[in-house]
Every structure is written in structure tokens, then in C-alpha cells.
Protein backbone atom coordinates (compact mmCIF):
# COMPACT_ATOMS: atom_id res chain seq x y z
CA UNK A 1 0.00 0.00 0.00
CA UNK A 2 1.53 3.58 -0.93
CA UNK A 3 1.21 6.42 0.86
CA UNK A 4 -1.77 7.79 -1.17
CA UNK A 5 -3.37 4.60 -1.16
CA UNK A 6 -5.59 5.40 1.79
CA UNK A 7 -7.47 7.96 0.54
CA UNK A 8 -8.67 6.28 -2.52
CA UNK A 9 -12.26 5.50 -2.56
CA UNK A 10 -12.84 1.74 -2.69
CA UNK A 11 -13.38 0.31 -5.63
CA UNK A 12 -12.31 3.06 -7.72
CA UNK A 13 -9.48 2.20 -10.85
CA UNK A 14 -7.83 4.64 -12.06
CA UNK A 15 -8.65 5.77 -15.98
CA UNK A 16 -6.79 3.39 -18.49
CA UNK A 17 -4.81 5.07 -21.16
CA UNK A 18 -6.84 4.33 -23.75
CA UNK A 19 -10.02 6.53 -22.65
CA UNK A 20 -7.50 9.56 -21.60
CA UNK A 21 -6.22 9.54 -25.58
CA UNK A 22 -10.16 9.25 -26.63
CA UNK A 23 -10.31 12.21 -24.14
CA UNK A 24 -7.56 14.25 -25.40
CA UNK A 25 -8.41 13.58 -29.34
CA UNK A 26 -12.44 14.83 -28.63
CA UNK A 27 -10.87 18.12 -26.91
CA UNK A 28 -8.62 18.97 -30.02
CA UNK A 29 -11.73 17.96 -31.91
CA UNK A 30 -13.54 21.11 -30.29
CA UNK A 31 -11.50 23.98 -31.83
CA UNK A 32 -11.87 22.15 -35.44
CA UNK A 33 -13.05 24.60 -37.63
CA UNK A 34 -15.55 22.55 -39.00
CA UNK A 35 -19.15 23.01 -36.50
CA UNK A 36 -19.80 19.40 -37.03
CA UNK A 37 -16.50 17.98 -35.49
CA UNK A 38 -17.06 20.23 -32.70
CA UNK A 39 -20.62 19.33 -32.19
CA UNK A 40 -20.07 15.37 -31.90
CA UNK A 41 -16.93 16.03 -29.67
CA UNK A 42 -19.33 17.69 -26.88
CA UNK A 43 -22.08 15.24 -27.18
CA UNK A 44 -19.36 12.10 -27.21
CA UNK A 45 -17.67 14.40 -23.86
CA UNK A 46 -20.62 14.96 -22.11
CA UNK A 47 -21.55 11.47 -22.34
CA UNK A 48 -18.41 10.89 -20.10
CA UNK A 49 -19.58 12.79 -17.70
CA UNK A 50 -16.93 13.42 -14.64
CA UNK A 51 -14.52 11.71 -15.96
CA UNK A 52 -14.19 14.57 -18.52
CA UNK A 53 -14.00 17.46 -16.08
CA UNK A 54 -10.81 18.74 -17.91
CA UNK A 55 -12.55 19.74 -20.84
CA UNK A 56 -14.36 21.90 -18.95
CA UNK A 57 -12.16 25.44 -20.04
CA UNK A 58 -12.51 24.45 -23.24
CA UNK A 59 -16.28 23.66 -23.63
CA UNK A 60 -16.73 27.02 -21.41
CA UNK A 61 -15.27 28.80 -24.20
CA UNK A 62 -17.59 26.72 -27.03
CA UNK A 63 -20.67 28.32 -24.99
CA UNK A 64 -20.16 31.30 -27.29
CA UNK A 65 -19.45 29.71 -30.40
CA UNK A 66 -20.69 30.96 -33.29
CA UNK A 67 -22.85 27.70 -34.18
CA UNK A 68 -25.85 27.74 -31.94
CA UNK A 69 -25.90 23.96 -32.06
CA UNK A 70 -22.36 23.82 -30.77
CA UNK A 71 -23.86 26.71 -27.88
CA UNK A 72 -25.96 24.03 -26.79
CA UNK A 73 -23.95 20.97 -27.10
CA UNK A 74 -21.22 22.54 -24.64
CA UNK A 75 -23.86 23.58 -22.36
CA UNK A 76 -25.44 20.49 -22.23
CA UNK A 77 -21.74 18.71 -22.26
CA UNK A 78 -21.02 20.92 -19.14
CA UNK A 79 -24.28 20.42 -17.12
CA UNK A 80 -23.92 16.43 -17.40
CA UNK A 81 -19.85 16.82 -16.19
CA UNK A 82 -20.78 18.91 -13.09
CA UNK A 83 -24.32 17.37 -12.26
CA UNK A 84 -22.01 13.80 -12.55
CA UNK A 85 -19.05 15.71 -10.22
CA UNK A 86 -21.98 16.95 -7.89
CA UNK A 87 -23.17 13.37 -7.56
CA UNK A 88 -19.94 11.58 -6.86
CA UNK A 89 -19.81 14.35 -3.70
């Protein structure tokens, strides 16, 4: 047992490095220029819920985009990270 060990909730395994790539290829995929790319990526992020809270800055910034779908895809991606954060509390 390490010395962080004991804080760990039980049960919990850490993120394999497969879904932190699919993480970090669907956050370049939100500054794509094409509204399309960036619309999937913040429907396919927001269905990870918390375990994409560090795409949060970026879909922040997509709030404003100028696609109105892509508006509401990072809203919605954002509400289902921090209601799934709020939950795990």
C-alpha cells in the first residue's frame, strides 16, 4: 500500500490510457473549424460525464461559439460533467 493509497475510494481504478487519448483527441476535436467535429466532440464528452471534467475550459469557451448547435452541445456537455461531479460528492 503507498502512501496515497488510503485515501482512494474503494473500488475506484484509475482511468486506463486508452479513454484519456479518446479524451484528449475529442478536446482537439472542439476547436476544429468545421461546427460538425465540434458538435459530436461535446455530445461524445458529455456522455463521459466526470470523468471529462478537464474539458471543462474548453467547452466554457464553445458556450459562445458561433454555431448555436455547438452553444448548446457545450452547455449540455457541461451540465452532465458537473451534475455527474456533484453526484460523486
Amino acid at each position: 500500500m503507498g502512501l496515497f493509497d488510503m485515501f482512494k475510494k474503494p473500488g475506484a481504478t484509475p482511468p486506463s490510457p486508452g479513454r484519456d487519448e479518446e479524451l484528449s483527441a475529442l478536446v482537439a476535436s472542439l476547436r476544429d473549424a468545421d461546427p460538425k467535429v465540434r458538435l459530436d466532440a461535446c455530445v461524445r464528452i458529455g456522455a463521459m460525464k466526470a470523468r471529462a471534467a478537464s474539458a471543462r475550459p474548453v467547452l466554457e469557451e464553445l458556450i459562445v461559439d458561433p454555431d448555436g448547435d455547438v452553444c448548446l452541445a457545450a452547455a449540455e456537455a457541461m451540465s452532465a460533467i458537473l451534475r455527474a461531479i456533484e453526484t460523486k460528492r
